[in-house]
C-alpha atoms as a PDB file:
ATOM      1  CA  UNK A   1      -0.597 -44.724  45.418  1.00  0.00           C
ATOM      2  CA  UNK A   2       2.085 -42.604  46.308  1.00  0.00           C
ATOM      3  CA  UNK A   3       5.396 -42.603  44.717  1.00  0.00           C
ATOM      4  CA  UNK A   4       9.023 -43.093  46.296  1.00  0.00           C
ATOM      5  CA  UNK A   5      11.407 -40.287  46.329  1.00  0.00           C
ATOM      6  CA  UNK A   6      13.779 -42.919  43.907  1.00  0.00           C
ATOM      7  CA  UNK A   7      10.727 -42.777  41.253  1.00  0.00           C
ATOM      8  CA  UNK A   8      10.798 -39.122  41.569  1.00  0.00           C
ATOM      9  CA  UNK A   9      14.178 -38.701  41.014  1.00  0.00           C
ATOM     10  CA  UNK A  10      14.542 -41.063  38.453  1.00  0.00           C
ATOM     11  CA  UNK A  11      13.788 -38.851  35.290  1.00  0.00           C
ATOM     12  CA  UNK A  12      16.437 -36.083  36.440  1.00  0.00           C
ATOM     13  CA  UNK A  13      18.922 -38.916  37.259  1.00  0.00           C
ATOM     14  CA  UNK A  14      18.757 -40.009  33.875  1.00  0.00           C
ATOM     15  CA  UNK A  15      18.640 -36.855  32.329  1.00  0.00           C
ATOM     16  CA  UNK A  16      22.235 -36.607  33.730  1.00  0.00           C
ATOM     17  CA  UNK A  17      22.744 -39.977  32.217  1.00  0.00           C
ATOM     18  CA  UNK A  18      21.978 -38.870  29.097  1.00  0.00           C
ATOM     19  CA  UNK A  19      24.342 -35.680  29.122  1.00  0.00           C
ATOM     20  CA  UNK A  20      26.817 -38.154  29.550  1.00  0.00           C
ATOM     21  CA  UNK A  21      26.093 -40.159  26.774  1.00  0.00           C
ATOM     22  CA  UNK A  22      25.977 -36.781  24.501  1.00  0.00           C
ATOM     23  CA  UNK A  23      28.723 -35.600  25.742  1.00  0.00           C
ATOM     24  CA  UNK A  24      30.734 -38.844  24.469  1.00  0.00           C
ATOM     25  CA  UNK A  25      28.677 -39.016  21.106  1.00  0.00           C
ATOM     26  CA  UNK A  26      29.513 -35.343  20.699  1.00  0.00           C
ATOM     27  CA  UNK A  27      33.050 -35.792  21.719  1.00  0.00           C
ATOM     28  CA  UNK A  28      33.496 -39.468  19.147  1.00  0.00           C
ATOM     29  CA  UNK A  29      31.369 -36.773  16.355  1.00  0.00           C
ATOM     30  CA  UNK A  30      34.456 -34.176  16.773  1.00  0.00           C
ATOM     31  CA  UNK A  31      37.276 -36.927  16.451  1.00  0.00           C
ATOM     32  CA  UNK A  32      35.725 -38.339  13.215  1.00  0.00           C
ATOM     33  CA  UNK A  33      33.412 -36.042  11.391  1.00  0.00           C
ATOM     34  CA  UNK A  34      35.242 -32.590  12.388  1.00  0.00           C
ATOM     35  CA  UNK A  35      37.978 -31.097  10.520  1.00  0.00           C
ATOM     36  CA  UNK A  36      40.363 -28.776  12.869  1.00  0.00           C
ATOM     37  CA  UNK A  37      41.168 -25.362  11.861  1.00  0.00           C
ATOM     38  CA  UNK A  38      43.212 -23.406  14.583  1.00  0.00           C
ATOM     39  CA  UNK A  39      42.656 -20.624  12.797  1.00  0.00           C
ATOM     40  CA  UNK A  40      38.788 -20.709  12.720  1.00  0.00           C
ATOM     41  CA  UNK A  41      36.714 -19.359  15.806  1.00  0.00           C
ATOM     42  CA  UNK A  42      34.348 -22.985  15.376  1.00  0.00           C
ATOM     43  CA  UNK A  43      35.796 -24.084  18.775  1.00  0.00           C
ATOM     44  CA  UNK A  44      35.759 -20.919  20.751  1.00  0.00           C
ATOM     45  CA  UNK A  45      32.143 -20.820  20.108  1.00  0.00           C
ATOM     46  CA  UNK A  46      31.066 -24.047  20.750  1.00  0.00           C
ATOM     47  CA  UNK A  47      32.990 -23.412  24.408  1.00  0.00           C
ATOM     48  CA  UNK A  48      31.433 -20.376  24.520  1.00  0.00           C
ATOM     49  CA  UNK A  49      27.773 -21.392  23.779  1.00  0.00           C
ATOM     50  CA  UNK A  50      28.248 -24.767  26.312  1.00  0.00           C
ATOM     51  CA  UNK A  51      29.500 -21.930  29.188  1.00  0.00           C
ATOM     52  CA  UNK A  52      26.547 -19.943  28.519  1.00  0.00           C
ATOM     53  CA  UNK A  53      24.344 -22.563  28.632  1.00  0.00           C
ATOM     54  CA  UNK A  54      25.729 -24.042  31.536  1.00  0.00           C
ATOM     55  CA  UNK A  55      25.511 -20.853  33.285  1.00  0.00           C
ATOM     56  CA  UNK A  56      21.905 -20.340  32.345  1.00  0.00           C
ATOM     57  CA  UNK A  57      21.249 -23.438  33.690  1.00  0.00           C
ATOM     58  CA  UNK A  58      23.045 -23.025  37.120  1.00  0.00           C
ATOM     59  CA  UNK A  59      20.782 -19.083  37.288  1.00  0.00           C
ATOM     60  CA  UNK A  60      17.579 -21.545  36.743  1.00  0.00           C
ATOM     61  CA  UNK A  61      18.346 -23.624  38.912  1.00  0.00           C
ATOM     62  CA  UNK A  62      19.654 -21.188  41.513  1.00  0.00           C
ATOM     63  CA  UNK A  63      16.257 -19.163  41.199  1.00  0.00           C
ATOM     64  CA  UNK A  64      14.126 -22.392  41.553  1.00  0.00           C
ATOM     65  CA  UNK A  65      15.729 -23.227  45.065  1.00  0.00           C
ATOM     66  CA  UNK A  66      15.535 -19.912  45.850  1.00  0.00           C
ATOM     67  CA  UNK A  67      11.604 -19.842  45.462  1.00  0.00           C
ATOM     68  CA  UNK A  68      11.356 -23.350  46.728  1.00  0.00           C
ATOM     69  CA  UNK A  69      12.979 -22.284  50.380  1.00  0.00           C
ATOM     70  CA  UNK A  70      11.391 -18.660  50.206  1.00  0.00           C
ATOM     71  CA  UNK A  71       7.918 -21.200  50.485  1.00  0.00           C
ATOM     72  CA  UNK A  72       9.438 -23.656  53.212  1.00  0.00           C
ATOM     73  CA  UNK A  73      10.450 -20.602  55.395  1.00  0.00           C
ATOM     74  CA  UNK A  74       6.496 -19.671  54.603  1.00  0.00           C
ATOM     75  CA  UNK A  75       5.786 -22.725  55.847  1.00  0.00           C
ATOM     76  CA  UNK A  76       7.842 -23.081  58.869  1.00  0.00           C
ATOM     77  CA  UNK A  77       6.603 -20.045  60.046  1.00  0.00           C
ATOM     78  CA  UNK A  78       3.209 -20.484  59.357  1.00  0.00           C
ATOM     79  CA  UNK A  79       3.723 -23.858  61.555  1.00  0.00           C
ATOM     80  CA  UNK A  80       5.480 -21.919  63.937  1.00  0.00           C
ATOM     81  CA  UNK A  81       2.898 -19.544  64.313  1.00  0.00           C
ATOM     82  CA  UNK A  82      -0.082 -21.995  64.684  1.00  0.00           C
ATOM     83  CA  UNK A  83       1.065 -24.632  66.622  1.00  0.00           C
ATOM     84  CA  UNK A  84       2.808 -22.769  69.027  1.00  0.00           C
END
């Protein structure tokens, strides 16, 4: 039986979900546990290391939809060329 396109989603949708929960646990974790020293680097490189990450996820994600419509122009031409 085929799936919808909401059960397909779901695991990414909650994966965003979930960032959002970290990010708050993270966030509570700094206000109680950490102890702030302006003159440390601590803080630059956690922004640092969350930019870079981010970043690298964007590039992944950026090459993945590149691939993906590479393939659907495949396709559309493909269909184009057949059924034409």
């Amino acid at each position: 039986m085929k799936r919808t396109s909401h059960e397909i989603d779901k695991l990414y949708l909650d994966s965003f979900r979930s960032m959002s929960e970290k990010l708050i646990t993270t966030y509570n974790s700094y206000i109680e546990d950490y102890e702030f020293n302006l003159n440390g680097s601590d803080i630059t490189v956690s922004i640092i290391q969350r930019l870079k990450h981010y970043y690298e996820l964007q590039e992944s994600i950026k090459i993945y939809f590149k691939k993906y419509m590479q393939h659907m122009h495949q396709i559309f031409l493909l269909k184009q060329f057949y059924f034409t």
